[in-house]
C-alpha atoms as a PDB file:
ATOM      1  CA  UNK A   1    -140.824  38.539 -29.192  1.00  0.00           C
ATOM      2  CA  UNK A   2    -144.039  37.567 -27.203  1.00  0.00           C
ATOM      3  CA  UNK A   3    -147.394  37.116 -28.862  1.00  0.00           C
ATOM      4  CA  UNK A   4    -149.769  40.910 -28.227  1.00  0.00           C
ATOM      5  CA  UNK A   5    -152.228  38.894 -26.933  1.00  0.00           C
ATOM      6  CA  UNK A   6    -149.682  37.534 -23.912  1.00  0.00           C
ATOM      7  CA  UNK A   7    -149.664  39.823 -21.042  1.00  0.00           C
ATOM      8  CA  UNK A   8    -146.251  41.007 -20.374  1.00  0.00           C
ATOM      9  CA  UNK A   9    -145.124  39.029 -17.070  1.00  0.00           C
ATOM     10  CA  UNK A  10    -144.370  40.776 -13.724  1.00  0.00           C
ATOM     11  CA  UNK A  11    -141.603  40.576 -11.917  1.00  0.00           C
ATOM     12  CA  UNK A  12    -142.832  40.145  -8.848  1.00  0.00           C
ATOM     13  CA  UNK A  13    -144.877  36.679 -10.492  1.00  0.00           C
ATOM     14  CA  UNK A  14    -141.363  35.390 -11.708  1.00  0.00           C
ATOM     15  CA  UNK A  15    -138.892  35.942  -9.327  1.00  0.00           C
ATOM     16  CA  UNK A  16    -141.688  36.235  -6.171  1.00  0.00           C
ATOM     17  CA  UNK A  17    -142.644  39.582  -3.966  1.00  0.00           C
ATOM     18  CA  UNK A  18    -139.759  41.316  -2.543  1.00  0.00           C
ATOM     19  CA  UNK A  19    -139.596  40.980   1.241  1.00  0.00           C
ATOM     20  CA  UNK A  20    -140.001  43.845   3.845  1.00  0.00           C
ATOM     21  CA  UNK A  21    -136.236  44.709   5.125  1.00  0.00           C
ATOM     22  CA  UNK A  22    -138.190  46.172   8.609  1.00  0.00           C
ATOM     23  CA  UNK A  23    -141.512  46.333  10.066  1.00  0.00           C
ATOM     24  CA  UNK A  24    -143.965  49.067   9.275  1.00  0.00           C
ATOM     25  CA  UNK A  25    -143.007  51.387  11.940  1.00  0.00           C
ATOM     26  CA  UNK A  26    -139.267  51.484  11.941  1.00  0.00           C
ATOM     27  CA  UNK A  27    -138.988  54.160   9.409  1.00  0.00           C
ATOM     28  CA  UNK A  28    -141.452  56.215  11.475  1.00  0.00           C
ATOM     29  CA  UNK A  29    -139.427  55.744  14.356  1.00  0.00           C
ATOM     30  CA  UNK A  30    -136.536  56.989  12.523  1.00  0.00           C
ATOM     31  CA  UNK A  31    -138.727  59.864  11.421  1.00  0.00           C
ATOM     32  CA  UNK A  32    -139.624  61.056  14.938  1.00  0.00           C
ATOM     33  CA  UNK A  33    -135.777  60.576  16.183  1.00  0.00           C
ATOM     34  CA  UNK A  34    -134.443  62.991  13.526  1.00  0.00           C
ATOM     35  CA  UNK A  35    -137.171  65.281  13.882  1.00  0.00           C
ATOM     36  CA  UNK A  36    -136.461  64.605  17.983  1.00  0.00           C
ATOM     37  CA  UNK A  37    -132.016  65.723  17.539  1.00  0.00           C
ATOM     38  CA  UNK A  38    -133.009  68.562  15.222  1.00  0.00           C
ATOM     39  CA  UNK A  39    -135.350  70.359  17.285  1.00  0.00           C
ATOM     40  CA  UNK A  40    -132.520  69.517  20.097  1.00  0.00           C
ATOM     41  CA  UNK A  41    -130.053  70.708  17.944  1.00  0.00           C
ATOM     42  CA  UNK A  42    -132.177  73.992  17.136  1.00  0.00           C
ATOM     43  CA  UNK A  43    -132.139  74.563  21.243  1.00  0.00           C
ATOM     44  CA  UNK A  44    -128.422  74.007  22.068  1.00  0.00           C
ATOM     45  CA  UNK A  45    -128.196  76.573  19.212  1.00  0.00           C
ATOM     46  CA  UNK A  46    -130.802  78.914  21.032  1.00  0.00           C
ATOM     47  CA  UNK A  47    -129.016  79.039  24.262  1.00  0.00           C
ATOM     48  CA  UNK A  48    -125.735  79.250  23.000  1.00  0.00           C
ATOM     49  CA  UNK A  49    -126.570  81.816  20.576  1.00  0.00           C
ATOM     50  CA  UNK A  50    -130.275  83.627  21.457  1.00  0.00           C
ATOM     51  CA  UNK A  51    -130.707  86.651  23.644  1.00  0.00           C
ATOM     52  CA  UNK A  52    -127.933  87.121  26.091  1.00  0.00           C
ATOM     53  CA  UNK A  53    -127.572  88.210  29.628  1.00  0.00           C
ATOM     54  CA  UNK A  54    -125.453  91.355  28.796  1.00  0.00           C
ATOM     55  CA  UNK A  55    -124.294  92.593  25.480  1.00  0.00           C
ATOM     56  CA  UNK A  56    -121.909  95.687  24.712  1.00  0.00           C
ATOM     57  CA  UNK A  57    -122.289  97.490  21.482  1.00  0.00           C
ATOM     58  CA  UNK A  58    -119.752  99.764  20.184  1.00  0.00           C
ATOM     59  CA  UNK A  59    -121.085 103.177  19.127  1.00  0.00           C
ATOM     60  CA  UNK A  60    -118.593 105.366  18.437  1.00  0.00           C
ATOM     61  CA  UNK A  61    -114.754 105.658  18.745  1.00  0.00           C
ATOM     62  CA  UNK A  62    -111.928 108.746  17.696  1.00  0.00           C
ATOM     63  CA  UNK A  63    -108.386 108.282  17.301  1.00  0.00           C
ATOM     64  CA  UNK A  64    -107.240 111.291  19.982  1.00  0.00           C
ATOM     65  CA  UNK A  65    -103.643 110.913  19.195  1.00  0.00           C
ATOM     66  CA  UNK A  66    -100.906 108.966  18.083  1.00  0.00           C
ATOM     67  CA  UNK A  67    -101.191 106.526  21.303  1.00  0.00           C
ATOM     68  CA  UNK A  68    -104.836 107.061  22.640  1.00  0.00           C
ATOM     69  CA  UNK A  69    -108.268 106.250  21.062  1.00  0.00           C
ATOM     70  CA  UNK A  70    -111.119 107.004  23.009  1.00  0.00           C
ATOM     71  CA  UNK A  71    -114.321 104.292  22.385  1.00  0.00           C
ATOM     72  CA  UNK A  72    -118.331 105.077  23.332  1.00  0.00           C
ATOM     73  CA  UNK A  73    -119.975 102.184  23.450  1.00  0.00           C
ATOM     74  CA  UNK A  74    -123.347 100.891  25.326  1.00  0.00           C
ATOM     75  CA  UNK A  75    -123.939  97.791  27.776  1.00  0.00           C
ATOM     76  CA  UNK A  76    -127.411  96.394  28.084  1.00  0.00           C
ATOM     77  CA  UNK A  77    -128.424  94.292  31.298  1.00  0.00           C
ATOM     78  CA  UNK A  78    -131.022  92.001  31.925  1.00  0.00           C
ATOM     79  CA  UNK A  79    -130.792  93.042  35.208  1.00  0.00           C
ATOM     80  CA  UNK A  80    -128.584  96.250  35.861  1.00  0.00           C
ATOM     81  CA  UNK A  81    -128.620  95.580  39.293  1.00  0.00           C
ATOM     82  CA  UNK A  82    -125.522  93.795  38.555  1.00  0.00           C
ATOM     83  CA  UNK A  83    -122.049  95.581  38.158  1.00  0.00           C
ATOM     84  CA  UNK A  84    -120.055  94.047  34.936  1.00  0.00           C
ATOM     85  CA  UNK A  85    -116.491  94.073  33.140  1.00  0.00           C
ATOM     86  CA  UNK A  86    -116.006  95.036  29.312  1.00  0.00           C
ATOM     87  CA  UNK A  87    -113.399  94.670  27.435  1.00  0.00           C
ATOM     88  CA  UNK A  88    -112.829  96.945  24.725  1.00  0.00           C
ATOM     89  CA  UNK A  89    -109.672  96.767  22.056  1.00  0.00           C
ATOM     90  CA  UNK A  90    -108.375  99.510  19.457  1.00  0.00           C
ATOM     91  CA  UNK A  91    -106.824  98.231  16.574  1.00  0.00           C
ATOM     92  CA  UNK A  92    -104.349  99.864  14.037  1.00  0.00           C
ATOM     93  CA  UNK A  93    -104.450 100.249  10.148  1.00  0.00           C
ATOM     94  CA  UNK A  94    -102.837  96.580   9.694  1.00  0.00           C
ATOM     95  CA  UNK A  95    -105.460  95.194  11.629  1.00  0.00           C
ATOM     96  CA  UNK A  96    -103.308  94.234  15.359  1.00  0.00           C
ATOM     97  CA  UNK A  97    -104.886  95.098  18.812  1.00  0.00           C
ATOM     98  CA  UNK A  98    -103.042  97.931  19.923  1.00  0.00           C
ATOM     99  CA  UNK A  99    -104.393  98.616  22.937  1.00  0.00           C
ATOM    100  CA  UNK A 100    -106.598  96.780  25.279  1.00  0.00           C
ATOM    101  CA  UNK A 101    -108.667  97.927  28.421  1.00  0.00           C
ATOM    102  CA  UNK A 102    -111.058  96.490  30.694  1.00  0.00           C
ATOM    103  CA  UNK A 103    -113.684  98.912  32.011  1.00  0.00           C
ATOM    104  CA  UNK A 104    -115.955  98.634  35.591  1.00  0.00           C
ATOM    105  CA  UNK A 105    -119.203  99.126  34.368  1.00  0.00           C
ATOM    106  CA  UNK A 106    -121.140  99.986  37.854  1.00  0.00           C
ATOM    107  CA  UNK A 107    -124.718  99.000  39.034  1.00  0.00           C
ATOM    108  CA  UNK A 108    -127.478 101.401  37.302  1.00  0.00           C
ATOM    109  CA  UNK A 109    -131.396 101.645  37.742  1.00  0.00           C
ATOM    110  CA  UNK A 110    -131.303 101.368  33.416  1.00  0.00           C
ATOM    111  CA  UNK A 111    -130.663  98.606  31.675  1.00  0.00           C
ATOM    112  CA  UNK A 112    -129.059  99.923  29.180  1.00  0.00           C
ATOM    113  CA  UNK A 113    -125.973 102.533  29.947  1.00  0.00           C
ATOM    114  CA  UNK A 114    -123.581 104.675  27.345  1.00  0.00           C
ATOM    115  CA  UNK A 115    -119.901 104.165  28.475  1.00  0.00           C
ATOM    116  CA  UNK A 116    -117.173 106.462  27.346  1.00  0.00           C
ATOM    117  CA  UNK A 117    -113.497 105.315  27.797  1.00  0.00           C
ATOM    118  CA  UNK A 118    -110.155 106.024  26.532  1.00  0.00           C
ATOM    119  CA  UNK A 119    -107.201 103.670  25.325  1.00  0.00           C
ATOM    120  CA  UNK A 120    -103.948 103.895  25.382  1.00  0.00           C
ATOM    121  CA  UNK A 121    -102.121 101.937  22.408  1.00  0.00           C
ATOM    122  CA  UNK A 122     -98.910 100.966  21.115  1.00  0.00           C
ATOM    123  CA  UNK A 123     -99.579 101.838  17.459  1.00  0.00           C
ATOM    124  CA  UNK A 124    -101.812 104.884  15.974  1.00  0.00           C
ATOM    125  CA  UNK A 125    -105.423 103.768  16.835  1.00  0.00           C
ATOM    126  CA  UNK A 126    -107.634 103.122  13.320  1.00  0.00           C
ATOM    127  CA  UNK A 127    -110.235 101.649  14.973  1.00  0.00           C
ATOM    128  CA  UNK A 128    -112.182 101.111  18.019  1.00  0.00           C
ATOM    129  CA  UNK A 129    -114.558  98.018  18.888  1.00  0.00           C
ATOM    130  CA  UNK A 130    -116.444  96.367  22.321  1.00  0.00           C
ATOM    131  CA  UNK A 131    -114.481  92.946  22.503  1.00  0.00           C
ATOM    132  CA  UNK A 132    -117.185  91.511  24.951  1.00  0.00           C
ATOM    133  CA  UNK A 133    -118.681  91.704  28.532  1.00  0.00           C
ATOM    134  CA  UNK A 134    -119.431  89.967  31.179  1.00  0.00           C
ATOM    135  CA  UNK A 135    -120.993  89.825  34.852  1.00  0.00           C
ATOM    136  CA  UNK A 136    -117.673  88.279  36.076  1.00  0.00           C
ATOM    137  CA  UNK A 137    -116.557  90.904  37.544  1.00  0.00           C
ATOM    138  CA  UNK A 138    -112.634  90.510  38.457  1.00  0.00           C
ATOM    139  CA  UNK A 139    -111.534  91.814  41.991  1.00  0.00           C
ATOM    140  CA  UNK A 140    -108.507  94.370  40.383  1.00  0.00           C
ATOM    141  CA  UNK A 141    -110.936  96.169  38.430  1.00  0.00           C
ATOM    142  CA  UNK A 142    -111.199  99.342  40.251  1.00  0.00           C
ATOM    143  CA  UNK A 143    -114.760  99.754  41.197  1.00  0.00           C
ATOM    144  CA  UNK A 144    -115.343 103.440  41.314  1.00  0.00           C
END
């Protein structure tokens, strides 16, 4: 054991000071390039997933009969000047679609309109939902 009156010896005075791996400012750089993808990353997520152009939003729904349901739902536009196309399902207890329709939803001075609709299904109807919407409008859909 060393003497108390010998200072204890550094490492750095025995084996030398440890040498830089990179200059000063690469770390930084790295610093601004992840802050630089994450707030990229943060606006791919905002257009994919912030406010959209249209949106349909299922309201109500009543199981008429064995083989019809009949679904309310709403559609709000950004500009309602524009006719679209919703699709909205009605599903059985176990869960399957069982019946599927596409509704014309017309040019309105409101952006937001209440849509009521019936659908016809292969199993009793439990439930009834808005399966999405868009301003593609396709040219069978009976525009009336």
């Amino acid at each position: 054991m060393a003497p108390a009156t010998q200072q204890p010896t550094r490492l750095a005075d025995r084996y030398g000071a440890r040498r830089r791996r990179w200059p000063r400012w690469v770390p930084a750089l790295i610093g601004v390039g992840v802050v630089l993808a994450g707030v990229g990353v943060a606006y791919l997520g905002y257009l994919r997933f912030g406010p959209q152009d249209i949106n349909g939003q299922q309201v109500s729904y009543d199981a008429v009969n064995d083989s019809t349901m009949t679904i309310k739902f709403t559609v709000t536009r950004k500009d309602p000047s524009r006719a679209a196309d919703c699709i909205v399902v009605a599903k059985s207890k176990d869960g399957d679609e069982a019946g599927r329709r596409e509704v014309y939803i017309a040019p309105s001075s409101s952006g937001t309109v209440v849509v009521e609709t019936p659908i016809r299904t292969s199993k009793p109807p439990a439930a009834g939902d808005v399966y999405g919407c868009s301003f593609d409008v396709p040219g069978y859909l009976t525009r009336t």
